[in-house]
Protein backbone atom coordinates (compact mmCIF):
# COMPACT_ATOMS: atom_id res chain seq x y z
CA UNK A 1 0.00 0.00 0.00
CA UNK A 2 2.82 2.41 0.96
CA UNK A 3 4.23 2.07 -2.84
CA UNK A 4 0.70 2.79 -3.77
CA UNK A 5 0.84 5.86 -2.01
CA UNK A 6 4.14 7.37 -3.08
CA UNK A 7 3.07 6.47 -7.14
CA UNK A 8 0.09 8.41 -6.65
CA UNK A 9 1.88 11.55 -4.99
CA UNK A 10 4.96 11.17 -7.50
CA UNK A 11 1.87 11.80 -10.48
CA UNK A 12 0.84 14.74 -9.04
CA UNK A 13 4.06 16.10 -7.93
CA UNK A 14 4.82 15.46 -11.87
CA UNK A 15 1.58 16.46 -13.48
CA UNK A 16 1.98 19.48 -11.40
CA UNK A 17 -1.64 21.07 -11.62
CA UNK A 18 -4.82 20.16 -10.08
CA UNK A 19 -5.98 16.27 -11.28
CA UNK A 20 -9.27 13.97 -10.83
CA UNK A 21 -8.87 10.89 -9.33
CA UNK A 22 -9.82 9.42 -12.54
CA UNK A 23 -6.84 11.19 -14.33
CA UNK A 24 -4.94 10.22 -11.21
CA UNK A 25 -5.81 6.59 -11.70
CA UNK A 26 -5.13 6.52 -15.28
CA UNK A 27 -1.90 8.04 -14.85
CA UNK A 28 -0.89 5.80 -11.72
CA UNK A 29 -2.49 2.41 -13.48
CA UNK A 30 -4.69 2.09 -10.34
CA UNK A 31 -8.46 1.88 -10.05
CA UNK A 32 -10.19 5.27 -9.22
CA UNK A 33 -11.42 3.53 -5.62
CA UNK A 34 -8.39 3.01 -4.83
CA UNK A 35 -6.92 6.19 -5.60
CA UNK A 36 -9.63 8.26 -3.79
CA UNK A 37 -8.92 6.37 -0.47
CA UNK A 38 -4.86 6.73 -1.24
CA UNK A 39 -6.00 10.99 -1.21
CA UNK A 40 -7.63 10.84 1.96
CA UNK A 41 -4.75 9.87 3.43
CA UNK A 42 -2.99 12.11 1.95
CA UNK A 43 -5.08 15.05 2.51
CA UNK A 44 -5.23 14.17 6.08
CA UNK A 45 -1.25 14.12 6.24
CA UNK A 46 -1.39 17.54 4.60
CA UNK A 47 0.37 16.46 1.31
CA UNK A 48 -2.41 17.05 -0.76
CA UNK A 49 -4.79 19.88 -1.20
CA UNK A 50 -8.23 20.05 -2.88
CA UNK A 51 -8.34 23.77 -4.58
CA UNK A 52 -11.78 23.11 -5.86
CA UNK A 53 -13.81 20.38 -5.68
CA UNK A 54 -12.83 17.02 -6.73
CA UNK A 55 -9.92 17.90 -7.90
CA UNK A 56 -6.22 17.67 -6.08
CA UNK A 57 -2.86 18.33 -6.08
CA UNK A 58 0.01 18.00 -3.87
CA UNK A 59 1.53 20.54 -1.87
């Protein structure tokens, strides 16, 4: 789960601009459940923000 974590940061750390978990998933070759629990956590560790809804990008 950890490496999940890290790939999905790394892709928006790269993409650089706000992303939907479905372009996150694409990007990341994970399933969009997945990815929206993986933000979660990351918005609750404060690596990821959520400018407007549904969309995020790290910090």
């Amino acid at each position: 789960m950890e490496d999940k974590v890290k790939l999905v940061l790394e892709v928006l750390k790269k993409e650089g601009k706000e992303m939907k978990t479905g372009e996150i998933a694409e990007k990341a070759g994970l399933e969009t459940k997945e990815v929206s629990k993986i933000i979660s956590q990351l918005k609750k560790a404060g690596k990821v923000e959520s400018p407007k809804r549904c969309y995020y990008k790290a910090k």
